[in-house]
Protein backbone atom coordinates (compact mmCIF):
# COMPACT_ATOMS: atom_id res chain seq x y z
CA UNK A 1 -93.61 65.49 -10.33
CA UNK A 2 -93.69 61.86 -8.70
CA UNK A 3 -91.82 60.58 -11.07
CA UNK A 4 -89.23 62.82 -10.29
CA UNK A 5 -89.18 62.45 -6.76
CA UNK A 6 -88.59 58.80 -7.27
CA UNK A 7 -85.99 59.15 -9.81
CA UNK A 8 -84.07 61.10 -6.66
CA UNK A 9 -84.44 58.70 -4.68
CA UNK A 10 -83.12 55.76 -6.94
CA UNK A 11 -79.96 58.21 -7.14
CA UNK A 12 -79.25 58.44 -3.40
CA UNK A 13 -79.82 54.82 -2.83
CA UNK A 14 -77.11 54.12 -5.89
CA UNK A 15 -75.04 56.41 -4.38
CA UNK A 16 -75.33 55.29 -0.54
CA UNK A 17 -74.83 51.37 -2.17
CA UNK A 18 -71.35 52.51 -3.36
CA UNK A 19 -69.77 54.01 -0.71
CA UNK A 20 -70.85 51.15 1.62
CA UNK A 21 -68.94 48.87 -0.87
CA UNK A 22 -66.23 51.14 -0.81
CA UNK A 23 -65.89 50.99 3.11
CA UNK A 24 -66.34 47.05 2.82
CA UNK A 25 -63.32 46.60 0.66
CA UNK A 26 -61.44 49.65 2.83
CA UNK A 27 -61.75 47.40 5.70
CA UNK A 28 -60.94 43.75 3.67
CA UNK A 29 -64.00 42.42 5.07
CA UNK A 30 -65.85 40.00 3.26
CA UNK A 31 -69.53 39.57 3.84
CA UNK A 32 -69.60 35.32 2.30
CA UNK A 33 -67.34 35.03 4.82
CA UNK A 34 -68.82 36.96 7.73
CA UNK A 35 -72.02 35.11 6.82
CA UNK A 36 -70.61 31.12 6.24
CA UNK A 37 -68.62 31.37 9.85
CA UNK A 38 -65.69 29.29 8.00
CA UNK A 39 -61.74 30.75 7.73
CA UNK A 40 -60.07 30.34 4.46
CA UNK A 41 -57.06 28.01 4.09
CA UNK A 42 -55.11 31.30 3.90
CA UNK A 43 -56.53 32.18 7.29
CA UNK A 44 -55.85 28.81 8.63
CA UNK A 45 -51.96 28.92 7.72
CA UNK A 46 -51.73 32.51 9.58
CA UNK A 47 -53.10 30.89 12.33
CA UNK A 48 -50.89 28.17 12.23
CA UNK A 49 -47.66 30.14 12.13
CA UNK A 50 -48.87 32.36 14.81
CA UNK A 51 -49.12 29.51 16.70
CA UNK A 52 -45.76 28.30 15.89
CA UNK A 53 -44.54 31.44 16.80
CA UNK A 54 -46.12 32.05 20.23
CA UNK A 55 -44.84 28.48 21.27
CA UNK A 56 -41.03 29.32 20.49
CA UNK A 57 -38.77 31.04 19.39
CA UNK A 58 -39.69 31.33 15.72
CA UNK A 59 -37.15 28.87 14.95
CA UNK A 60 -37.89 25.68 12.89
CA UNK A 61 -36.17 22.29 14.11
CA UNK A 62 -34.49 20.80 11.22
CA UNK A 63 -35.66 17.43 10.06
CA UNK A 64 -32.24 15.86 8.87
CA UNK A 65 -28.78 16.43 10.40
CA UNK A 66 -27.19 17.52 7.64
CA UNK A 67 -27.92 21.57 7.20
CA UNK A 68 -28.57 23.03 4.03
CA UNK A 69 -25.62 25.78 4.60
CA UNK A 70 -28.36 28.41 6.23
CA UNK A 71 -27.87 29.66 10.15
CA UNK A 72 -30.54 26.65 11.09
CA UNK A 73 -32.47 29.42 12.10
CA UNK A 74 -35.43 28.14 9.56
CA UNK A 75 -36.31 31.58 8.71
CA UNK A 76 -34.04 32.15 5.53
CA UNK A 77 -35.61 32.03 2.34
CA UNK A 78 -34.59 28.98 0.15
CA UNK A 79 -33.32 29.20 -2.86
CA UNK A 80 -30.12 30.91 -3.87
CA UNK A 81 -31.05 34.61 -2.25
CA UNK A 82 -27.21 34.97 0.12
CA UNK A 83 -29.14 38.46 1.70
CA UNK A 84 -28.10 36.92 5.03
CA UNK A 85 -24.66 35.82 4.15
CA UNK A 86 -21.44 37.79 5.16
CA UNK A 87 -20.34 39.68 2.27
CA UNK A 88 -22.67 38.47 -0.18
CA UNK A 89 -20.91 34.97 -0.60
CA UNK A 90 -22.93 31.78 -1.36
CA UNK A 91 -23.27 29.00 1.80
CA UNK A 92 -20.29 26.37 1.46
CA UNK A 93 -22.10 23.00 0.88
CA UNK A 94 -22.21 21.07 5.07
CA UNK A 95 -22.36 17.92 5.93
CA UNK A 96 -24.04 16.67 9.15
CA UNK A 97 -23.65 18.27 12.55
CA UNK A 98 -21.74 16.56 14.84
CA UNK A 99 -22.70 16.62 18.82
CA UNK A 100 -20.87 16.61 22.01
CA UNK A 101 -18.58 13.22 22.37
CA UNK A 102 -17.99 13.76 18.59
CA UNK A 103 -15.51 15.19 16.08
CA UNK A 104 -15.67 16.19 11.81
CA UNK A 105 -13.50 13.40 10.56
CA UNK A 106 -12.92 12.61 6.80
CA UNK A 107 -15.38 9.93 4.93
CA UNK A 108 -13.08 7.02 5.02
CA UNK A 109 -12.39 6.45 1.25
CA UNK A 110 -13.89 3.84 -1.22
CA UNK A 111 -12.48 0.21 0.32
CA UNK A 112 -11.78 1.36 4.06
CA UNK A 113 -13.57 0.96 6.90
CA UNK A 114 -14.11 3.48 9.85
CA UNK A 115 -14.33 4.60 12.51
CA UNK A 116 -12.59 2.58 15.53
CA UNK A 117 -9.83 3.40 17.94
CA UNK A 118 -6.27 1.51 18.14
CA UNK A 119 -4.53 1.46 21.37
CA UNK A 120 -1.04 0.27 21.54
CA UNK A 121 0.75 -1.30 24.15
CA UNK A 122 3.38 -3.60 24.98
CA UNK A 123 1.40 -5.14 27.76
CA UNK A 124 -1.91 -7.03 28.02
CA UNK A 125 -4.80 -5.25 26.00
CA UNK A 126 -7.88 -6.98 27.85
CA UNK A 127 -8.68 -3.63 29.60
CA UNK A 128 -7.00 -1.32 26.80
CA UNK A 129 -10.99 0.10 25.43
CA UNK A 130 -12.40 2.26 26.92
CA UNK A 131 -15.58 4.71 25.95
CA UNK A 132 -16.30 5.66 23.60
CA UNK A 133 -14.53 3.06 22.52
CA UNK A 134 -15.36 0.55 24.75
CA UNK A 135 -16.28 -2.40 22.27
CA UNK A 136 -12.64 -4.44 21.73
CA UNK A 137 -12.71 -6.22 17.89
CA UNK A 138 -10.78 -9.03 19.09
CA UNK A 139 -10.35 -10.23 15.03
CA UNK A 140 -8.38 -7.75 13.93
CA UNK A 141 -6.11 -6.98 16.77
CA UNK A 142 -2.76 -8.59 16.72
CA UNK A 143 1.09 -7.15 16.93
CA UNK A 144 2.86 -4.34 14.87
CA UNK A 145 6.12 -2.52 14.66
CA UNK A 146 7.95 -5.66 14.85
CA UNK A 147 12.01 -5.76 15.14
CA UNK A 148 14.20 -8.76 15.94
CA UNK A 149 18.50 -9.00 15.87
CA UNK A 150 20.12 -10.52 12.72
CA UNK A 151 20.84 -14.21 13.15
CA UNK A 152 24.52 -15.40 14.08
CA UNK A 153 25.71 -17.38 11.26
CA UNK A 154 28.82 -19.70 10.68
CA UNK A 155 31.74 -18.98 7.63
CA UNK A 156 30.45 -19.40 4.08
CA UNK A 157 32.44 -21.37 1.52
CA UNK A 158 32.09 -22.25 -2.04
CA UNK A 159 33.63 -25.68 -3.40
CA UNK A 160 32.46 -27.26 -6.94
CA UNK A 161 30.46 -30.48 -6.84
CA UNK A 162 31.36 -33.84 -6.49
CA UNK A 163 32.01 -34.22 -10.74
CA UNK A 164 33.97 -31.69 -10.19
CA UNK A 165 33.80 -29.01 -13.34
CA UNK A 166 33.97 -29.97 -17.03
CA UNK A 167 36.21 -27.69 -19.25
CA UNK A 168 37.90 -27.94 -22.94
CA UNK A 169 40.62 -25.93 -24.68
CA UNK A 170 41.32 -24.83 -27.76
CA UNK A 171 44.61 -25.93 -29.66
CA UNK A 172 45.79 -24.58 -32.74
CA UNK A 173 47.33 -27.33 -35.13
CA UNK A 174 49.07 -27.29 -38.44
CA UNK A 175 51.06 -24.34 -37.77
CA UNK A 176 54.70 -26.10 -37.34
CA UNK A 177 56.42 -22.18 -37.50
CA UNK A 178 54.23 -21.12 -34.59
CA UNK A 179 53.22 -17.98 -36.51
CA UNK A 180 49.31 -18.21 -35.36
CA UNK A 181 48.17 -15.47 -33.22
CA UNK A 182 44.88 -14.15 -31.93
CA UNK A 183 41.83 -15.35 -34.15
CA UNK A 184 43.70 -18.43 -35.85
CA UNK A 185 41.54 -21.29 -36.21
CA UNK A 186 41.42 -23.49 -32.94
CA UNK A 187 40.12 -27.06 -33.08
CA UNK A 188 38.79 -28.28 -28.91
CA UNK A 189 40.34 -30.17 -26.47
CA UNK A 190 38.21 -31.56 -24.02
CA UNK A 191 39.37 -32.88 -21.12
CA UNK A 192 40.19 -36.27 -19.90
CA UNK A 193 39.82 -37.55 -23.95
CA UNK A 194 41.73 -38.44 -26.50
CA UNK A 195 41.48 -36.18 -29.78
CA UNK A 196 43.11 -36.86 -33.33
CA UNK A 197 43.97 -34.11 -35.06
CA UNK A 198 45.22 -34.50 -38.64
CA UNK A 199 48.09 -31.94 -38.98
CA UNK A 200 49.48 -31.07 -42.65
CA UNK A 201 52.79 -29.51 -41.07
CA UNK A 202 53.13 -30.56 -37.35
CA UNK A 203 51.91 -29.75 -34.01
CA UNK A 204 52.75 -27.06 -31.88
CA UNK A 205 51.11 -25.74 -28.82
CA UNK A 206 49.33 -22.82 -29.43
CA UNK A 207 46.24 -22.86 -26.96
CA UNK A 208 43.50 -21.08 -25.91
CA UNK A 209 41.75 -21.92 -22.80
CA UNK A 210 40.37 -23.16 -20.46
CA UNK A 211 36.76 -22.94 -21.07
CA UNK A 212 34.12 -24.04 -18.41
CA UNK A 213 31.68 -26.47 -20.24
CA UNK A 214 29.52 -28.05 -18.00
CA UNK A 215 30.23 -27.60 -13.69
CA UNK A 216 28.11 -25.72 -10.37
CA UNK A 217 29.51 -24.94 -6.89
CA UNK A 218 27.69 -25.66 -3.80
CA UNK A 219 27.84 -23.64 -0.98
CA UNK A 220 29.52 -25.22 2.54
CA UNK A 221 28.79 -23.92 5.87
CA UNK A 222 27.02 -20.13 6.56
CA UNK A 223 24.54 -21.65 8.52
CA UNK A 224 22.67 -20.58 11.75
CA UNK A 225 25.35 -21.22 14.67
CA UNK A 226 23.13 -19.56 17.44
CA UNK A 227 19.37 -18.74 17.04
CA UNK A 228 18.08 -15.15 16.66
CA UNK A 229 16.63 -13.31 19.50
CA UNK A 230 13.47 -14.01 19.87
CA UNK A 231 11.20 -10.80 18.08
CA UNK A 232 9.87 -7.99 19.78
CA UNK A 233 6.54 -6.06 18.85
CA UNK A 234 3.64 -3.76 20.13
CA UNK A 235 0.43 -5.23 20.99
CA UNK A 236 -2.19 -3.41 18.90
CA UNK A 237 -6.13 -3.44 20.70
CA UNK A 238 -8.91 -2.34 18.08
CA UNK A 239 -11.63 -0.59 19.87
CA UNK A 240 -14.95 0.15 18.07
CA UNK A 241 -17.10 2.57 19.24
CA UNK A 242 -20.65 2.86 20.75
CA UNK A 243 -21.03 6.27 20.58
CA UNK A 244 -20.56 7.17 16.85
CA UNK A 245 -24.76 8.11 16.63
CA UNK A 246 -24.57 10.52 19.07
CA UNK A 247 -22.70 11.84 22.21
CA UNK A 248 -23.01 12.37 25.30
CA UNK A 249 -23.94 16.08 26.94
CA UNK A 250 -25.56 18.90 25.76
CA UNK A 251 -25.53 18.58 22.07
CA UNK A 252 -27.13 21.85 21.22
CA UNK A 253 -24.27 23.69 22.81
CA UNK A 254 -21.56 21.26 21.90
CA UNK A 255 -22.99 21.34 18.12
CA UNK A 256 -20.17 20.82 14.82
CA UNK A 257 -21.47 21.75 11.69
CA UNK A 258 -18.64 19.90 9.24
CA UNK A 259 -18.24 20.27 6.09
CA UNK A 260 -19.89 17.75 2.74
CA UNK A 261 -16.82 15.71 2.90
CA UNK A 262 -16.58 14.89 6.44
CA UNK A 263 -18.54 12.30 9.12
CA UNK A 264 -18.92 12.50 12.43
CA UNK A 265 -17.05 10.21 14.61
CA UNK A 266 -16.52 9.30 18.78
CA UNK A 267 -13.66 11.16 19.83
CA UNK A 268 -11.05 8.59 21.00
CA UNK A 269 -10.21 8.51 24.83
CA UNK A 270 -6.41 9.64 25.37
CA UNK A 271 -4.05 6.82 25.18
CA UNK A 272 0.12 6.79 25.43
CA UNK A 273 1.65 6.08 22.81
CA UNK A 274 -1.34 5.58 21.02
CA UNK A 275 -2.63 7.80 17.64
CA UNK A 276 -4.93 10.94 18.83
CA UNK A 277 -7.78 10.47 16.36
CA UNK A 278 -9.64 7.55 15.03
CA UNK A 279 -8.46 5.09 12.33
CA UNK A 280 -9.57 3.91 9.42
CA UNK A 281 -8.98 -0.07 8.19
CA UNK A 282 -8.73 -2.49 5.23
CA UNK A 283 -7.21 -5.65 4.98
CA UNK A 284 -3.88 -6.36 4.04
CA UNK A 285 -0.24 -4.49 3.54
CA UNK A 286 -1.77 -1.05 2.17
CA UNK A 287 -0.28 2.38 1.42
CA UNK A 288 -2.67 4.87 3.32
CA UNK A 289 -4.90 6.89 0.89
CA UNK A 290 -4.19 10.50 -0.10
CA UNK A 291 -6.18 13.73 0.68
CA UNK A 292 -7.41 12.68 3.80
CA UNK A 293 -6.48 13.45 7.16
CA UNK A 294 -5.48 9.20 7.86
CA UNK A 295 -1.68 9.44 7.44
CA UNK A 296 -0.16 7.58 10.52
CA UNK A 297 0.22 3.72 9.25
CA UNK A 298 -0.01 0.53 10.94
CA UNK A 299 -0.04 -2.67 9.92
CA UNK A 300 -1.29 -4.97 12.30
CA UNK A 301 -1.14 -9.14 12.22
CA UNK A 302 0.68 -12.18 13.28
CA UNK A 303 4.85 -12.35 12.97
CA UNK A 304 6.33 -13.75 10.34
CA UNK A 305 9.96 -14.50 11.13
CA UNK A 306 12.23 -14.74 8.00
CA UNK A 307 15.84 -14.37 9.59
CA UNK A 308 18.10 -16.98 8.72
CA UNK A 309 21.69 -16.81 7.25
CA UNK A 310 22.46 -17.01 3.20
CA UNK A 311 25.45 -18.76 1.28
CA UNK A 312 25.81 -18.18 -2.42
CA UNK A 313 27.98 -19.00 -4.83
CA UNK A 314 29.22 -17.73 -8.09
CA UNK A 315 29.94 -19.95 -11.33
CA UNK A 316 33.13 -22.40 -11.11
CA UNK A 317 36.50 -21.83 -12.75
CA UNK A 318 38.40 -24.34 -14.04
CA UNK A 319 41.75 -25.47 -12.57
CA UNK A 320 44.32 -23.37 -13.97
CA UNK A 321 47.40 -26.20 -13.59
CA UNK A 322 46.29 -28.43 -16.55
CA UNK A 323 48.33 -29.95 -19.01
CA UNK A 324 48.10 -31.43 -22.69
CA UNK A 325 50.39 -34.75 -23.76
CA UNK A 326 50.62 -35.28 -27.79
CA UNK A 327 50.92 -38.67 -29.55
CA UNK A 328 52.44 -39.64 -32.89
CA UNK A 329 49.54 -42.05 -32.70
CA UNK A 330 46.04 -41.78 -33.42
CA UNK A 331 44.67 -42.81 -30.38
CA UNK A 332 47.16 -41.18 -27.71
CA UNK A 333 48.74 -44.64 -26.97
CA UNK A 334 52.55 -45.18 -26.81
CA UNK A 335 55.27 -42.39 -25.68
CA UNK A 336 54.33 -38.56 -25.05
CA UNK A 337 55.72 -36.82 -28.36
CA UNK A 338 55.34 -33.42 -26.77
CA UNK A 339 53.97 -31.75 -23.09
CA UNK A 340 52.20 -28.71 -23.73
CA UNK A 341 51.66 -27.12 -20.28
CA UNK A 342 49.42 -23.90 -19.21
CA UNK A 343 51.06 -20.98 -20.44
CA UNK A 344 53.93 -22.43 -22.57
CA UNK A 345 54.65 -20.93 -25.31
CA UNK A 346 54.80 -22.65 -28.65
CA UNK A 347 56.68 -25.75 -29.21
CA UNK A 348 56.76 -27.54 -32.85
CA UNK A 349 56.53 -31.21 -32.68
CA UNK A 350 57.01 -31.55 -36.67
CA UNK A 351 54.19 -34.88 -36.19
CA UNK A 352 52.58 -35.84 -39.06
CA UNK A 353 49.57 -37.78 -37.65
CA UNK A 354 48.94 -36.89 -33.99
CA UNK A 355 46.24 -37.33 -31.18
CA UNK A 356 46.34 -34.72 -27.92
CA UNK A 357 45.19 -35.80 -24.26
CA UNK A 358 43.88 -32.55 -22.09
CA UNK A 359 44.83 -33.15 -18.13
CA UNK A 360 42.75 -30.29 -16.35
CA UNK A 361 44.88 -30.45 -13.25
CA UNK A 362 48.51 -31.56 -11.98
CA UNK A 363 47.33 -31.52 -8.75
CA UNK A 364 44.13 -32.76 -9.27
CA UNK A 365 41.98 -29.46 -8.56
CA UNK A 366 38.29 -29.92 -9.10
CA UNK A 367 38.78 -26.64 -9.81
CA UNK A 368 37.31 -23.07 -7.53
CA UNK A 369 34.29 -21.06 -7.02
CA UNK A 370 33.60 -17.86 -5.50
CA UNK A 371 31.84 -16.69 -2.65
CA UNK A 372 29.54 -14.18 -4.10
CA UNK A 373 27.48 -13.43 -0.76
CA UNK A 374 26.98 -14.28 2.52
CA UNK A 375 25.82 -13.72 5.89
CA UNK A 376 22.45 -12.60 7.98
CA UNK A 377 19.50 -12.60 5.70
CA UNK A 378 15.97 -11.95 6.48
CA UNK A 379 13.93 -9.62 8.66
CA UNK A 380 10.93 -9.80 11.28
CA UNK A 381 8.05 -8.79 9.51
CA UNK A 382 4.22 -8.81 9.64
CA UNK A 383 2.45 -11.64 7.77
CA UNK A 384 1.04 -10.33 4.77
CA UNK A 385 -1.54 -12.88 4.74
CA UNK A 386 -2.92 -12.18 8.41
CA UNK A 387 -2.19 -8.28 7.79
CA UNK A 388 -4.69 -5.70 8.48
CA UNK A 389 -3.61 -2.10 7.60
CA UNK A 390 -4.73 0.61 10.14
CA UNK A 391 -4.02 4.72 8.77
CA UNK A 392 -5.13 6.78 11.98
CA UNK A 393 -5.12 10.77 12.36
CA UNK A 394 -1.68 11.03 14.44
């Protein structure tokens, strides 16, 4: 009967010991740490957020300027979840957020050099920067859009030189009937020599000719009779800026988010006649690059002055009044036989040994040359070698 009475109460105790665990884990209490005093790490991080969240506004500040295509709220999940975007698109890759005093510009491409301002203006420059860009880069400013008149220049002429022009024909010999025609054999006649010519059946003057041998033409006159006007151009002022790391103002409110392709850059103060947007540089004459929003050009340097006026000639002709004496002798010595002149048709001198002199002119023409161009040449440029190319958003 004792024994049964204690076996009872064993049973209640078991039971009693079960639901109290029950009600411990009901309640997530956990007696270690009831008894040790000490949160978890677990606890610690709720506490930590809670206290994040009682000092603000629940948002996180972001540790680099460029977002990571999210609100910038801090609260969305990383990742690829797009719960929060608008219709269930994936984020556009951004680039860094731009405050106030600032603009998205294109990344200047691979070999340029950005960002600075360029103010142009036909008078003095010294004051021309102002902020942002207030910082004048005094090496690469210079002129640009230069223009100039054409120079006066005097009458252009063409006269051989002093030797005069060398020339030869071509005489066809041994044909007494005269019954060579185009493509018979022609033995030549220079000029001013004596040449024997054996002929089987007489001379007669078939010709062909003349032919320029040796000769050049020089030009006369077409130079500068009154200088050019002087050149005009457009001062160009580079201006970098100061304020390219941040602007001025309330930058949370005046905050750009721009895209992964784009910088942030000063926004340039208003200038006449001056490009809206900043500019982008390299040295040198250079075609602005494509796909970016730089397409206004200027190339900025020193003036390189190249009018002047030209005088060329063509090749020299050969006087067209010459003349050919034969000789029954070998070595064109004692009375003319025959007088072939230019254009004459054939004559038969029935000589059986004869020698030919070739006159190139009655009058004595060194013979002509024509004017193949003349007049202004040249143009006001920029110097390529002091040239610095500036492509600007208009």
């Amino acid at each position: 009967m004792r024994s049964s009475v204690f076996g009872a109460g064993l049973f209640f105790c078991g039971v009693f010991a079960v639901a109290g665990a029950l009600a411990a884990c009901a309640s997530g209490a956990d007696t270690d740490n009831e008894d040790s005093g000490s949160p978890t790490p677990n606890q610690q991080n709720q506490d930590n957020d809670s206290s994040a969240d009682e000092t603000g506004s629940g948002d996180e500040i972001p540790t680099s300027s460029y977002g990571d295509g999210g609100t910038g709220n801090g609260d969305e999940p990383p990742g690829n979840d797009d719960s929060g975007l608008d219709g269930g698109e994936e984020a556009a890759a951004v680039g860094p957020t731009c405050t106030a005093g600032q603009t998205c510009v294109d990344i200047a491409p691979a070999g340029w050099t950005g960002y600075v301002q360029l103010v142009l203006q036909n008078g003095d420059a010294g004051t021309a920067c102002a902020d942002p860009y207030a910082a004048p880069q005094a090496q690469l400013a210079g002129q640009t859009n230069p223009d100039g008149g054409p120079a006066s220049c005097g009458a252009c002429s063409c006269l051989p030189a002093d030797s005069g022009v060398s020339c030869s024909i071509g005489l066809l010999t041994a044909d007494l009937a005269c019954i060579g025609g185009p493509g018979a054999p022609m033995t030549p006649v220079p000029q001013n020599a004596c040449t024997k010519i054996d002929s089987l059946l007489g001379a007669n003057g078939g010709t062909s000719g003349p032919t320029l041998t040796t000769g050049a033409c020089v030009s006369v006159g077409g130079a500068v009779t009154t200088p050019p006007p002087p050149p005009s151009s457009t001062l160009a002022t580079v201006c970098g800026s100061t304020a390219d790391g941040g602007g001025a103002g309330d930058a949370a409110a005046a905050a750009v988010a721009c895209a992964s392709t784009q910088a942030c850059a000063a926004v340039p103060a208003s200038a006449a006649g001056s490009p809206s947007g900043s500019c982008i540089y390299q040295s040198g004459v250079q075609p602005c690059p494509t796909g970016v929003a730089f397409t206004a050009q200027y190339v900025v340097g020193g003036i390189d002055d190249g009018r002047g006026c030209g005088c060329s000639c063509g090749p020299p002709s050969c006087p067209t009044d010459w003349y050919v004496n034969a000789y029954a002798s070998s070595d064109c010595s004692g009375a003319v036989a025959l007088t072939l002149d230019a254009g004459s048709k054939c004559k038969g001198g029935g000589l059986s040994d004869n020698s030919y002199f070739y006159h190139p002119s009655r009058s004595g023409s060194l013979g002509s040359c024509e004017v193949d161009d003349a007049g202004p040449t040249g143009s006001v440029t920029i110097d390529a070698g002091t040239a610095t190319t500036f492509c600007c958003i208009p």
